[in-house]
N, C-alpha and C. Protein backbone atom coordinates (compact mmCIF):
# COMPACT_ATOMS: atom_id res chain seq x y z
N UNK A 1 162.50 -167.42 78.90
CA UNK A 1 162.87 -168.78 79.13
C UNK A 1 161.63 -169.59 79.42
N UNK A 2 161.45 -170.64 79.12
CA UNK A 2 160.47 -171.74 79.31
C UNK A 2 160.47 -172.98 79.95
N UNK A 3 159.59 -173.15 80.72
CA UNK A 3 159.99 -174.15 81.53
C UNK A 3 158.87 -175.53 81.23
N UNK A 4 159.14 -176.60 80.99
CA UNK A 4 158.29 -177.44 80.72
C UNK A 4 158.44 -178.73 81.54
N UNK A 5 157.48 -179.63 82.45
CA UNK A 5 157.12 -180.41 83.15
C UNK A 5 156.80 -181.96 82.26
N UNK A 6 158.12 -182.51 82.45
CA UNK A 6 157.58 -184.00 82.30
C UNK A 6 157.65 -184.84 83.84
N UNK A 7 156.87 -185.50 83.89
CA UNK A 7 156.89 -186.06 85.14
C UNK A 7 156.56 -187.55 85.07
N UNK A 8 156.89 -188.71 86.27
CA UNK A 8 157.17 -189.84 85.64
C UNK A 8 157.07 -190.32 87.09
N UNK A 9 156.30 -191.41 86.83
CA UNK A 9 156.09 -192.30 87.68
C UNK A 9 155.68 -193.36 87.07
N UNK A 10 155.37 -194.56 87.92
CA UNK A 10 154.58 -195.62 87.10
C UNK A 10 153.49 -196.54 88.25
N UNK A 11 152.65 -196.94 87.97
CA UNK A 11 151.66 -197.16 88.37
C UNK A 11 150.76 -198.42 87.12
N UNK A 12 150.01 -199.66 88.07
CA UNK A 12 149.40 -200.18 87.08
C UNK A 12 148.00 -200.02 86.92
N UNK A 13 147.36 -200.73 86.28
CA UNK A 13 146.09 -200.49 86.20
C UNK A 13 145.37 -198.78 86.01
N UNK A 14 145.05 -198.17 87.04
CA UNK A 14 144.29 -197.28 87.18
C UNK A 14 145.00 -196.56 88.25
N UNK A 15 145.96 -195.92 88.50
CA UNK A 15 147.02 -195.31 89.70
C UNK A 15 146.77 -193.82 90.09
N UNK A 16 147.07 -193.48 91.11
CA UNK A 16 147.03 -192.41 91.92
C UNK A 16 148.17 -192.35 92.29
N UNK A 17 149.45 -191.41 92.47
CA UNK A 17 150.16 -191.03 93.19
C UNK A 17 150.77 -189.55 93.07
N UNK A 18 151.28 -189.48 94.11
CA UNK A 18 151.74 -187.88 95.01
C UNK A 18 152.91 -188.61 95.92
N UNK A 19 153.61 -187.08 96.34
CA UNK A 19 154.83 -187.96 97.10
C UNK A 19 154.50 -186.88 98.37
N UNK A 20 155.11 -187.98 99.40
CA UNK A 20 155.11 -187.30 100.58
C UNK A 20 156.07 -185.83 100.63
N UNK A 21 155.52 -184.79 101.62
CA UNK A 21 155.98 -183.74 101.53
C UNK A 21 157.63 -184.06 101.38
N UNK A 22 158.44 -182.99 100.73
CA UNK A 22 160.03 -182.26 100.50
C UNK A 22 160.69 -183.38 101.94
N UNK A 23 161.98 -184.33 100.98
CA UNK A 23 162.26 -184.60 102.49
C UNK A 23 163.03 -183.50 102.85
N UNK A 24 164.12 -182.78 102.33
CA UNK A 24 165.02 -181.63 102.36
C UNK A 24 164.41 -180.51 101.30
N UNK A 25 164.41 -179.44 101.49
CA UNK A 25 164.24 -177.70 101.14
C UNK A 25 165.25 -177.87 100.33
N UNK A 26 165.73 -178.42 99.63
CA UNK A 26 166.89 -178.08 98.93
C UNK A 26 167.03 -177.52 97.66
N UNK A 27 167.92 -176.39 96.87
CA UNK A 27 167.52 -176.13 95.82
C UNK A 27 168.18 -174.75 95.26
N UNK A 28 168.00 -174.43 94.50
CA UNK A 28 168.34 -173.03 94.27
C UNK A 28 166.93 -172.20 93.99
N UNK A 29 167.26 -170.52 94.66
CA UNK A 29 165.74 -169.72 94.39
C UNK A 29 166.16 -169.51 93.17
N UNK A 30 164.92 -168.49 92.41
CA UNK A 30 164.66 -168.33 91.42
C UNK A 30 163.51 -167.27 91.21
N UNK A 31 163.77 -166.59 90.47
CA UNK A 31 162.52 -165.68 89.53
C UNK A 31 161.72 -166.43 88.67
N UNK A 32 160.51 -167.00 88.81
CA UNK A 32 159.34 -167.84 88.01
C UNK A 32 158.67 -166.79 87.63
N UNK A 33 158.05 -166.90 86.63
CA UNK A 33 156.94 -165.91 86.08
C UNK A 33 156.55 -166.88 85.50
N UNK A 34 154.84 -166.70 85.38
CA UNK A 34 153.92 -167.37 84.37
C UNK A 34 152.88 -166.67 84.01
N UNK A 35 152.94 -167.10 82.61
CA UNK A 35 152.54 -165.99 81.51
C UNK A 35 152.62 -164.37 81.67
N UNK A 36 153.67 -164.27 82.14
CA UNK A 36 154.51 -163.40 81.57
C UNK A 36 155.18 -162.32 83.36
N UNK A 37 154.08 -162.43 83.80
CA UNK A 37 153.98 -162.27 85.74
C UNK A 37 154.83 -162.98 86.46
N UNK A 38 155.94 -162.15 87.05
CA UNK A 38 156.47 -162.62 88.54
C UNK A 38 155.87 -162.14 89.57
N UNK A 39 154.59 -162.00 89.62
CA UNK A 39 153.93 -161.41 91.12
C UNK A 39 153.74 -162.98 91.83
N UNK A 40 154.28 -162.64 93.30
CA UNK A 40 153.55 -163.94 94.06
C UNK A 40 152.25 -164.12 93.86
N UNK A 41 152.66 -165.45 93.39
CA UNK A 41 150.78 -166.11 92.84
C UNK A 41 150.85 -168.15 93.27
N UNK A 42 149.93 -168.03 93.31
CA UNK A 42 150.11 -170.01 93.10
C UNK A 42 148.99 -170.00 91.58
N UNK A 43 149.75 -170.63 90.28
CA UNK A 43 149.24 -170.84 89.45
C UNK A 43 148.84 -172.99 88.88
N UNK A 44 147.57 -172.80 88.65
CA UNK A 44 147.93 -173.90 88.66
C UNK A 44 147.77 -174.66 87.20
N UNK A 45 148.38 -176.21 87.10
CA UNK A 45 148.81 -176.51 85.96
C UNK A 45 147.97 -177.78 85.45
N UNK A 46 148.14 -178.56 84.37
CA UNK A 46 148.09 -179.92 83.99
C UNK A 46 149.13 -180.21 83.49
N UNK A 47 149.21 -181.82 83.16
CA UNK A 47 150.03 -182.42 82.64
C UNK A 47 149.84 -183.60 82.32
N UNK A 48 151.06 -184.16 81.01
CA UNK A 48 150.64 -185.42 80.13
C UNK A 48 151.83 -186.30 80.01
N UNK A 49 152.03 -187.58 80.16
CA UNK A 49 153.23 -187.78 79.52
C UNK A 49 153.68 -187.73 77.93
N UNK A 50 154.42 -187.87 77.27
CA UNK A 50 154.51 -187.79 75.99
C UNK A 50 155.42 -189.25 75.47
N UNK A 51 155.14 -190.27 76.11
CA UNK A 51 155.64 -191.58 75.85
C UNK A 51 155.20 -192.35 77.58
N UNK A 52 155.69 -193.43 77.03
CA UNK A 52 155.63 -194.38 78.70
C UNK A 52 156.31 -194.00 79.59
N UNK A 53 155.90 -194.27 80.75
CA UNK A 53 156.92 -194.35 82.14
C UNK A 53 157.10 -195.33 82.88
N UNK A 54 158.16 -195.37 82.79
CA UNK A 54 159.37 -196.79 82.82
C UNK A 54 159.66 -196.71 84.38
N UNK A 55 159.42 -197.57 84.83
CA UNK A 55 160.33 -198.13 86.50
C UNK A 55 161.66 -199.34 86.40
N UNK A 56 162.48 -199.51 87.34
CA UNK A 56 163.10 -200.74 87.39
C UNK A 56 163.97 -200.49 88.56
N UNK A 57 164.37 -201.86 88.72
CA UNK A 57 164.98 -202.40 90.30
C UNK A 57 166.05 -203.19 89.32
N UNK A 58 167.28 -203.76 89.64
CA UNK A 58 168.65 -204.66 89.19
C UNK A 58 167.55 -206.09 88.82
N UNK A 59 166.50 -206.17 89.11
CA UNK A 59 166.07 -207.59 88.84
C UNK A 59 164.63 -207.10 88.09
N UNK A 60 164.07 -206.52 87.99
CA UNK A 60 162.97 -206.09 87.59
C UNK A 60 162.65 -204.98 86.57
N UNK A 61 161.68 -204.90 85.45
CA UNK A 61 161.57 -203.33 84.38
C UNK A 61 160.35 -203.57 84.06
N UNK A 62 159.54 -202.38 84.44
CA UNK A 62 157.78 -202.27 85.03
C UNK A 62 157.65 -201.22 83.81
N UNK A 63 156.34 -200.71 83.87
CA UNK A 63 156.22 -199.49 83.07
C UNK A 63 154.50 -199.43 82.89
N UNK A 64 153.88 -198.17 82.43
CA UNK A 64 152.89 -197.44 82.51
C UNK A 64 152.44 -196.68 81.04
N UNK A 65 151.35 -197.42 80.17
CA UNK A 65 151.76 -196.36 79.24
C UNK A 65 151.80 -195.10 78.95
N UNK A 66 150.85 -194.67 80.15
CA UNK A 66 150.73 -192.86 80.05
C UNK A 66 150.66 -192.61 81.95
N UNK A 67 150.60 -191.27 81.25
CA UNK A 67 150.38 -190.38 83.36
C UNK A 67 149.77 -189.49 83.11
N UNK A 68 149.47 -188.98 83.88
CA UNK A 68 148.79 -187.14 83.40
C UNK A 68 148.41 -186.74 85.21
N UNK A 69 148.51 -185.50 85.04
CA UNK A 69 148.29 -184.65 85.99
C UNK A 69 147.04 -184.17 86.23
N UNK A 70 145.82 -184.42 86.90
CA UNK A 70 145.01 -183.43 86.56
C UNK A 70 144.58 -182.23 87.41
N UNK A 71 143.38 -181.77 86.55
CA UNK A 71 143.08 -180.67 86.91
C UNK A 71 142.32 -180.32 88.52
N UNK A 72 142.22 -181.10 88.97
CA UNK A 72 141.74 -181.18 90.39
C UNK A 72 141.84 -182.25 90.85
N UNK A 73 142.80 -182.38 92.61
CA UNK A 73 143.09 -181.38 93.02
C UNK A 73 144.03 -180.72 92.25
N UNK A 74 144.30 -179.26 92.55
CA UNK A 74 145.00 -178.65 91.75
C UNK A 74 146.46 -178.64 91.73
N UNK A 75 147.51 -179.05 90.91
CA UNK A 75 148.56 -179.05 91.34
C UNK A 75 148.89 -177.23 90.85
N UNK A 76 150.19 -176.79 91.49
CA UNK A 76 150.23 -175.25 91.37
C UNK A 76 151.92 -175.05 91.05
N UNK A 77 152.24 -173.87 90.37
CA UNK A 77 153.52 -173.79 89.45
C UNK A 77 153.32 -172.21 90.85
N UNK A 78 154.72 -172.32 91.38
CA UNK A 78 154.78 -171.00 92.21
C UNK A 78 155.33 -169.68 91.59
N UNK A 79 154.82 -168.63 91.27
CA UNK A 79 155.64 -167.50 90.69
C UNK A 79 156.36 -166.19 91.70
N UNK A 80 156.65 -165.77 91.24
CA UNK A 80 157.55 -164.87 92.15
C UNK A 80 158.98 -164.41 92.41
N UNK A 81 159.64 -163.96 93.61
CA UNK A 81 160.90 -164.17 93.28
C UNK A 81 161.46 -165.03 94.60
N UNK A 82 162.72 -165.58 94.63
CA UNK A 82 162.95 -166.66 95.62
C UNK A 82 162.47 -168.00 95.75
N UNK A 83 161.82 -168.19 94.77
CA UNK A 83 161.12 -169.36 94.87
C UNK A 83 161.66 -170.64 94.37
N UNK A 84 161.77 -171.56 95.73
CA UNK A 84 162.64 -172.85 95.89
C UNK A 84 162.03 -173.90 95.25
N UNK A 85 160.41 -174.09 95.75
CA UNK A 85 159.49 -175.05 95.21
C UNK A 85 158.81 -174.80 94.09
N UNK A 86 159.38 -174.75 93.10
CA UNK A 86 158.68 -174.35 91.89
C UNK A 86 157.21 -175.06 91.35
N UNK A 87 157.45 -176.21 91.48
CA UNK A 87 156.35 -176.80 91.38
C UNK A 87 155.88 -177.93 92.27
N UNK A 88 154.67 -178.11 92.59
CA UNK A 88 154.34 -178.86 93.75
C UNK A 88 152.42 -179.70 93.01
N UNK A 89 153.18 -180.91 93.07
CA UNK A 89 152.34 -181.84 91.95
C UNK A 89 151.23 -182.55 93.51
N UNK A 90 150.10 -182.30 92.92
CA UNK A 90 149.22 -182.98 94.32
C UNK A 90 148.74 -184.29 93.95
N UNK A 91 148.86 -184.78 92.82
CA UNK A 91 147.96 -185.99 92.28
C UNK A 91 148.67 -186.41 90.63
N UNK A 92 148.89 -187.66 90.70
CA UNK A 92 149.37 -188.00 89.09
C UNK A 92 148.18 -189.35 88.85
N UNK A 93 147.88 -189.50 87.64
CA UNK A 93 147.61 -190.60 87.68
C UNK A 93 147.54 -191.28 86.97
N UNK A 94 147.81 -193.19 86.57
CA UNK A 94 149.03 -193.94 85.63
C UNK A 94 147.70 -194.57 84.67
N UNK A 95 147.93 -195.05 83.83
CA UNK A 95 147.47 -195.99 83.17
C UNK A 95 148.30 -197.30 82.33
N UNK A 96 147.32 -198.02 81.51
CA UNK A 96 148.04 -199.29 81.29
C UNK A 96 149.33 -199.56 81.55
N UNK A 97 149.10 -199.83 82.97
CA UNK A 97 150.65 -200.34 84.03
C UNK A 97 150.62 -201.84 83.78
N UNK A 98 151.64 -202.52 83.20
CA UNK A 98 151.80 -203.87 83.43
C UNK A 98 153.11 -204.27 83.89
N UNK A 99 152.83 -205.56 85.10
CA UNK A 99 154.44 -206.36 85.31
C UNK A 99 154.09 -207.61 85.17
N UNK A 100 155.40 -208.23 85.41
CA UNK A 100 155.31 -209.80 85.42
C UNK A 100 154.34 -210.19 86.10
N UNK A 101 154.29 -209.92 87.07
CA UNK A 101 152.96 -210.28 88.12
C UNK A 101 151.67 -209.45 88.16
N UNK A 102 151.87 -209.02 87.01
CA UNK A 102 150.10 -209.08 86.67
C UNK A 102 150.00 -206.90 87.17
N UNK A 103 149.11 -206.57 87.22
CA UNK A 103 148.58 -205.39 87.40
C UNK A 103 148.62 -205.15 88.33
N UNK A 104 149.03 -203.59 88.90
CA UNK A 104 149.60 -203.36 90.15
C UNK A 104 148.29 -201.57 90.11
N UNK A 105 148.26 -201.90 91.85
CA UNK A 105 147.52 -200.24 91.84
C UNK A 105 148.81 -199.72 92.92
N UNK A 106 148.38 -198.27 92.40
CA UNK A 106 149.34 -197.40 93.59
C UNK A 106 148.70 -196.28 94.29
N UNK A 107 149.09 -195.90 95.48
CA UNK A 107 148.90 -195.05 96.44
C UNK A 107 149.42 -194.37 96.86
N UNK A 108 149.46 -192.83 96.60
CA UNK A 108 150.61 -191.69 97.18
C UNK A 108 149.55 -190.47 97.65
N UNK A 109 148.96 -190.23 98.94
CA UNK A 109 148.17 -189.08 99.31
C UNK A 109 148.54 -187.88 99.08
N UNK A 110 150.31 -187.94 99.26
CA UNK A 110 150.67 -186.38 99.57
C UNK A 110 151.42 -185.66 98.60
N UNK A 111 151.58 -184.24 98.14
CA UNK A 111 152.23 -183.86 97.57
C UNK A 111 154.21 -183.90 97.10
N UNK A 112 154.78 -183.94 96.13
CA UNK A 112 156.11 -184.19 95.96
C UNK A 112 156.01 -182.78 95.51
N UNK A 113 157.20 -181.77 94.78
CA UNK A 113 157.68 -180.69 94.41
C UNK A 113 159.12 -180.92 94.37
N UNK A 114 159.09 -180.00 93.01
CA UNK A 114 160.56 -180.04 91.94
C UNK A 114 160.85 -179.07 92.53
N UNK A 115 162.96 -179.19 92.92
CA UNK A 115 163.71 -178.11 93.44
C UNK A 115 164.80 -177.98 91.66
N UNK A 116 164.82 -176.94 91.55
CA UNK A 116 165.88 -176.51 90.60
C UNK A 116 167.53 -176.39 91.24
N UNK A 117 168.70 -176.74 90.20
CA UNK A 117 169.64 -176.87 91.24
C UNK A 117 170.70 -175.88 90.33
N UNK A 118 170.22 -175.66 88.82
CA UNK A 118 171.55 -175.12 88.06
C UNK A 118 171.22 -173.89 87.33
N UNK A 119 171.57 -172.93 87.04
CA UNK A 119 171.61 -171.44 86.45
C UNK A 119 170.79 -171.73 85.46
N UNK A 120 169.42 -170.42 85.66
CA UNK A 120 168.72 -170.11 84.34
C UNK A 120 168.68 -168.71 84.11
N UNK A 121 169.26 -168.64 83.09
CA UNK A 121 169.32 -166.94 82.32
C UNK A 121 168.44 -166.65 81.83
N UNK A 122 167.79 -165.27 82.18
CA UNK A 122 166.49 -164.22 81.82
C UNK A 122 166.71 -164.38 79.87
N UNK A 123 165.71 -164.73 79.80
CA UNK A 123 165.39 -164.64 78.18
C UNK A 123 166.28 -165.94 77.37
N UNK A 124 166.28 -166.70 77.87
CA UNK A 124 166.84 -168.02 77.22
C UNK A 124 166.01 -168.93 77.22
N UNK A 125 166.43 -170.05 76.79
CA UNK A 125 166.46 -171.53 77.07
C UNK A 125 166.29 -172.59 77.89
N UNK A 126 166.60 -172.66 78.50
CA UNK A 126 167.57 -172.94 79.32
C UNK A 126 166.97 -174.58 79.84
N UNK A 127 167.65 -175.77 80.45
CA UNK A 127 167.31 -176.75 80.86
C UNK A 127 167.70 -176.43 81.92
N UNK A 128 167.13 -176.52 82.90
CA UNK A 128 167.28 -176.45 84.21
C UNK A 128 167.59 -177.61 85.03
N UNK A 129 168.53 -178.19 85.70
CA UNK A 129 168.52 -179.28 86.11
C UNK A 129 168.09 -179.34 87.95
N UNK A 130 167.86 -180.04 88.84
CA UNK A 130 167.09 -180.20 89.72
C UNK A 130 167.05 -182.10 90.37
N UNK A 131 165.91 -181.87 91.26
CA UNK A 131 165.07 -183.00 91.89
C UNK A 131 163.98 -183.20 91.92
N UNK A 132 163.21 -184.03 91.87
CA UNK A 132 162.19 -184.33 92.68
C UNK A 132 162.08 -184.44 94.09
N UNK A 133 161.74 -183.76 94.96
CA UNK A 133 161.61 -184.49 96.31
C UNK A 133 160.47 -185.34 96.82
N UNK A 134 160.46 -186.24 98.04
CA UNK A 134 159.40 -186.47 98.59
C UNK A 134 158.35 -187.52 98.01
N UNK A 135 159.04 -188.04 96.94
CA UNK A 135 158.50 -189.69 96.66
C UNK A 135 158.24 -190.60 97.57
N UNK A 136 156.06 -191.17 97.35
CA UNK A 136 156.27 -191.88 98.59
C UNK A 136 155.13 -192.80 97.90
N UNK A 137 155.48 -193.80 97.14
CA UNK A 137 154.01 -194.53 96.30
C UNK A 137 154.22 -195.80 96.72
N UNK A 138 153.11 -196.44 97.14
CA UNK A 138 152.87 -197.68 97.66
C UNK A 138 152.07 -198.56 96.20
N UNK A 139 152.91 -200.04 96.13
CA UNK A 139 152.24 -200.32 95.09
C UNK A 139 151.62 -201.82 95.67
N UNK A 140 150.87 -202.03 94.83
CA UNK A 140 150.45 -203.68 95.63
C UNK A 140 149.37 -204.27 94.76
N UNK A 141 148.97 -205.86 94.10
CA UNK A 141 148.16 -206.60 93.65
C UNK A 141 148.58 -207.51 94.88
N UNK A 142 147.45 -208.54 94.90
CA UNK A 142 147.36 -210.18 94.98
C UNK A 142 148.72 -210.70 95.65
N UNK A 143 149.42 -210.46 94.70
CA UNK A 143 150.67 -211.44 95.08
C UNK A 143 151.92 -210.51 95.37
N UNK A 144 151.75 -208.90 95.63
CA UNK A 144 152.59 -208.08 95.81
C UNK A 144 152.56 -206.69 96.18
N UNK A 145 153.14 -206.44 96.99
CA UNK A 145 153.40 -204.81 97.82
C UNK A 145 154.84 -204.59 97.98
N UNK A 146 154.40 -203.42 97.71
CA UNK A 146 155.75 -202.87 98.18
C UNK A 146 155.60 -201.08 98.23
N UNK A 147 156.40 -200.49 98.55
CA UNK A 147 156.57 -198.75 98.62
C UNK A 147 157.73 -198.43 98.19
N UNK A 148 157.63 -197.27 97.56
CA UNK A 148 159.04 -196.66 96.81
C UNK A 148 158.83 -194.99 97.70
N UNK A 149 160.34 -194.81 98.17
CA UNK A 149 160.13 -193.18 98.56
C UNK A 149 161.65 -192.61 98.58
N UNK A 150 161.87 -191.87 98.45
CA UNK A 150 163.15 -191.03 98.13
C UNK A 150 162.82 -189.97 97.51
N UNK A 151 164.37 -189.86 96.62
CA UNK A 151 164.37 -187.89 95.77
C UNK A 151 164.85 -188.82 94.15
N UNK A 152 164.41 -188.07 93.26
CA UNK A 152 164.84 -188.56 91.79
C UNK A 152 165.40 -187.08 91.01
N UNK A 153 166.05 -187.66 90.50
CA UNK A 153 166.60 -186.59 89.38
C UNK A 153 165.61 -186.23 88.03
N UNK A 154 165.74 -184.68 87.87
CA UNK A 154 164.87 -184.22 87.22
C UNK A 154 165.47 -183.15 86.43
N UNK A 155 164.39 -182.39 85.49
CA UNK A 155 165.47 -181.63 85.07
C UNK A 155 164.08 -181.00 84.07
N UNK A 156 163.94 -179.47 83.61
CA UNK A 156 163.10 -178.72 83.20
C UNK A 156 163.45 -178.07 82.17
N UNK A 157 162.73 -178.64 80.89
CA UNK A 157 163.05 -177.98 79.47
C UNK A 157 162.16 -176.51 78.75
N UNK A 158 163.07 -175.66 79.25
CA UNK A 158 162.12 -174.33 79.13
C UNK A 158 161.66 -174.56 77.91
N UNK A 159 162.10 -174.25 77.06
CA UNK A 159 162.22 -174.23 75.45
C UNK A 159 160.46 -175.26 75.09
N UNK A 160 160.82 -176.71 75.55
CA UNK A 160 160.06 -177.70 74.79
C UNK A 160 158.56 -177.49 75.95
N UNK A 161 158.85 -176.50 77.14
CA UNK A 161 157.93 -176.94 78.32
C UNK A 161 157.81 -178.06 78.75
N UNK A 162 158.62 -179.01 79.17
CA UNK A 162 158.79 -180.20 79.65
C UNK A 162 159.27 -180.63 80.84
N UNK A 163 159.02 -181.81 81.88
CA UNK A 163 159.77 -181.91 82.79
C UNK A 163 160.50 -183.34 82.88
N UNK A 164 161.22 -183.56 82.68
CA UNK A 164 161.60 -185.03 82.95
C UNK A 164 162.34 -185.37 84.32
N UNK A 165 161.43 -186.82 84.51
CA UNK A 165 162.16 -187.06 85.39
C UNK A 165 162.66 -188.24 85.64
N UNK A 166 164.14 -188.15 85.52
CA UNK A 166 165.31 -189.71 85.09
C UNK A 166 166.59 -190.15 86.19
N UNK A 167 166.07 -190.92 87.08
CA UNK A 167 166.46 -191.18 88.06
C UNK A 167 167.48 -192.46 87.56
N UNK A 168 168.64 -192.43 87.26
CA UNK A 168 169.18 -193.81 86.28
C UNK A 168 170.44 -194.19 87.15
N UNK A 169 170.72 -195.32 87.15
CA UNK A 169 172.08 -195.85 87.99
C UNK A 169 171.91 -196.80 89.30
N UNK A 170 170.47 -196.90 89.28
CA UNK A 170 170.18 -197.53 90.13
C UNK A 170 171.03 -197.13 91.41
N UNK A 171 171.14 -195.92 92.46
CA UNK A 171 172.27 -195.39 92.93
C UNK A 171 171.45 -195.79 94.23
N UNK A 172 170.42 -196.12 94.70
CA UNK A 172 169.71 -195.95 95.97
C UNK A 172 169.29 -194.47 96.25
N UNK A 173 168.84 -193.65 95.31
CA UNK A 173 168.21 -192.40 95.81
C UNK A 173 166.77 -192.25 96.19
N UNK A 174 166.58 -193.18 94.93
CA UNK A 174 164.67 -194.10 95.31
C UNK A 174 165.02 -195.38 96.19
N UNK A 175 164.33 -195.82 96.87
CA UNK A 175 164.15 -197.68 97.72
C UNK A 175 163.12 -197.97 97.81
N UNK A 176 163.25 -199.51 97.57
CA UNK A 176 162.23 -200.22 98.36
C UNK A 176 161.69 -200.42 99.77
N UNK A 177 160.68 -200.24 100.36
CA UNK A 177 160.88 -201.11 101.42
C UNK A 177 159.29 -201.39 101.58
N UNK A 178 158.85 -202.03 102.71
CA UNK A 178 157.66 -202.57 103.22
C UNK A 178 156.97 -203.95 102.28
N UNK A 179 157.90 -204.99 101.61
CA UNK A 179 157.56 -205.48 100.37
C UNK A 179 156.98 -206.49 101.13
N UNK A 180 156.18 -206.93 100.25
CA UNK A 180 155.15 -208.38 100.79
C UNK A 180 155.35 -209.13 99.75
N UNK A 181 155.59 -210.26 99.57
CA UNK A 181 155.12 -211.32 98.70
C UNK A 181 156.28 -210.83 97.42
N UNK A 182 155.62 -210.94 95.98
CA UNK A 182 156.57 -210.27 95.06
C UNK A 182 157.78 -211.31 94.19
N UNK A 183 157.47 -212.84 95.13
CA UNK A 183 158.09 -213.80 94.77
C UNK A 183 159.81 -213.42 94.52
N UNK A 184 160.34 -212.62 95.41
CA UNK A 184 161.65 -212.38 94.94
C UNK A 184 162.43 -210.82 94.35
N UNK A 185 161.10 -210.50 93.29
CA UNK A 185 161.48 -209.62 92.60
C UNK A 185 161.69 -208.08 92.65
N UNK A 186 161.11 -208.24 94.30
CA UNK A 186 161.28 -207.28 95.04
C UNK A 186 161.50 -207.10 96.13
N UNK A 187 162.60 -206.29 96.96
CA UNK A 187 163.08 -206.73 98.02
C UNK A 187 163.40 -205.36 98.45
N UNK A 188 163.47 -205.32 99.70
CA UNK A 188 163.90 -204.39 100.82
C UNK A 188 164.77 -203.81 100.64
N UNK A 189 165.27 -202.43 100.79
CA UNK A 189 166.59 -201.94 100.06
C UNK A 189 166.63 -201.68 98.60
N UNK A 190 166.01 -201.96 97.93
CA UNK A 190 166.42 -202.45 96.61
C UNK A 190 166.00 -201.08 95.80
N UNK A 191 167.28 -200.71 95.23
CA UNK A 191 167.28 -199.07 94.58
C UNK A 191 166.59 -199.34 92.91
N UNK A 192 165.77 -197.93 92.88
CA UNK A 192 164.69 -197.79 91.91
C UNK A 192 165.18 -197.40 91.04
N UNK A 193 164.94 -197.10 89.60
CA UNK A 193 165.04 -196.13 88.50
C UNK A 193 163.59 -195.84 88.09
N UNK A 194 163.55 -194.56 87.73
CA UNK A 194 162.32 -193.94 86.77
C UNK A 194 162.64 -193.26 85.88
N UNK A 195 162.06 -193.37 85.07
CA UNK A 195 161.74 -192.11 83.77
C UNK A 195 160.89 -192.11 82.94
N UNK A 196 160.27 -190.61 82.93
CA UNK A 196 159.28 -190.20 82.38
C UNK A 196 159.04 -188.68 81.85
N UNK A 197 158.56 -188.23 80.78
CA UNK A 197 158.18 -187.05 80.14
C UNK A 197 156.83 -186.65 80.57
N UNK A 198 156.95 -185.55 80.86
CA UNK A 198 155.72 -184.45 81.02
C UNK A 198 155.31 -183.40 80.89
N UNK A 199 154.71 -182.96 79.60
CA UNK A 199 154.36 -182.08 79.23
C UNK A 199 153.14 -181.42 79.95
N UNK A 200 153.83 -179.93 80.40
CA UNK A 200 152.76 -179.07 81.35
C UNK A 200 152.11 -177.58 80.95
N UNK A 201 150.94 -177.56 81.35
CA UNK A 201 150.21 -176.33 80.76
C UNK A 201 149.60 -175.87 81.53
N UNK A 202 150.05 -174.70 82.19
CA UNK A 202 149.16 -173.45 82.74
C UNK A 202 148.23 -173.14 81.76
N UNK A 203 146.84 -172.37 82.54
CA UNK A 203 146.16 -171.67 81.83
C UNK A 203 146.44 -170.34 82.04
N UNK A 204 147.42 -170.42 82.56
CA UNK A 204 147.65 -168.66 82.89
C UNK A 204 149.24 -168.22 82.17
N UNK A 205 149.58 -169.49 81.78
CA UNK A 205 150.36 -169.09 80.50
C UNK A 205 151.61 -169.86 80.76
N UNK A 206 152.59 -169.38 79.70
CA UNK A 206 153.90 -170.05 80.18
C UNK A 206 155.03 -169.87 80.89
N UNK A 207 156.17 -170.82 81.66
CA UNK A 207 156.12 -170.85 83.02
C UNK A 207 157.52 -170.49 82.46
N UNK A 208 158.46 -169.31 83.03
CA UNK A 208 160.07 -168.84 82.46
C UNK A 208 160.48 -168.98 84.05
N UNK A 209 161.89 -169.69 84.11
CA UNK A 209 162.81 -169.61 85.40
C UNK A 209 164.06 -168.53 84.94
N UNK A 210 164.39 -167.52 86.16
CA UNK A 210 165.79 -166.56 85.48
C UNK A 210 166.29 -166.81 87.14
């Protein structure tokens, strides 16, 4: 089975973000192996998006044209057996981010990590569905701040090695809060959507959930 990392955030200009640690452990364990090993290991990964990553609020639709993961600090794919936090992303970072109000930078110090939530069978396929936890990105230009932090919906395409992550319904699982300025378009409370593709690559091979 194969597991593949799209990941999605958005950020303008030149962005940095990570999410604050797991707010909840939540998840189902799992048997990870990468490249071909379930021995406890921390392996670590990159990643790309494979289209834009899209944000929006009921009044607002932002977006980023790429993300990528890099190679230091290291983000790490956990192998073994039992393992809740499969992956634990230390650093993303956005490019050509534009909004109405002009170019936005972002700020997230700390690590986020994907929990898996639905059955993956040894030697399949399988999409794995899940969360993100621990979203915590502060965004802000000139005429605007604000912070987004919550859990998003996610979900892991063994097959394509992909991770997406599509937080849609505007349900309040992401929020706003701490907003400055923003002329309106952003406000306190005010529930997020994301989505984004991310294609991920160990050098130590590819990443199977059973």
């Amino acid at each position: 089975m194969r597991l593949q990392k799209t990941l999605a955030a958005v950020a303008l200009g030149t962005a940095s973000f990570a999410a604050a640690g797991p707010a909840l452990a939540s998840g189902s364990a799992y048997t990870v192996a990468v490249g071909g090993s379930s021995a406890t290991a921390a392996h670590p990964f990159t990643a790309a998006t494979t289209g834009a990553v899209a944000w929006s609020t009921p009044t607002l639709s932002f977006g980023c044209s790429g993300a990528s993961v890099p190679a230091s600090p290291p983000s790490t794919v956990s192998s073994g057996a039992g393992v809740t936090d499969v992956l634990t992303v230390n650093e993303v970072s956005f490019t050509g981010c534009t909004v109405p109000l002009g170019a936005l930078s972002v700020s997230a110090p700390t690590p986020w990590r994907f929990h898996g939530s639905s059955p993956s069978a040894p030697g399949s396929a399988d999409v794995v569905a899940g969360h993100v936890e621990g979203f915590s990105a502060t965004w802000s230009n000139a005429a605007c701040r604000f912070t987004v932090t919550g859990t998003a919906d996610a979900s892991f395409d063994e097959a394509a090695q992909r991770l997406t992550i599509a937080e849609t319904g505007h349900t309040g699982d992401l929020v706003s809060s701490n907003v400055v300025g923003c002329l309106g378009q952003v406000r306190n409370g005010q529930p997020f959507d994301v989505k984004a593709y991310f294609a991920v690559s160990s050098p130590d091979g590819v990443i199977d959930l059973s």
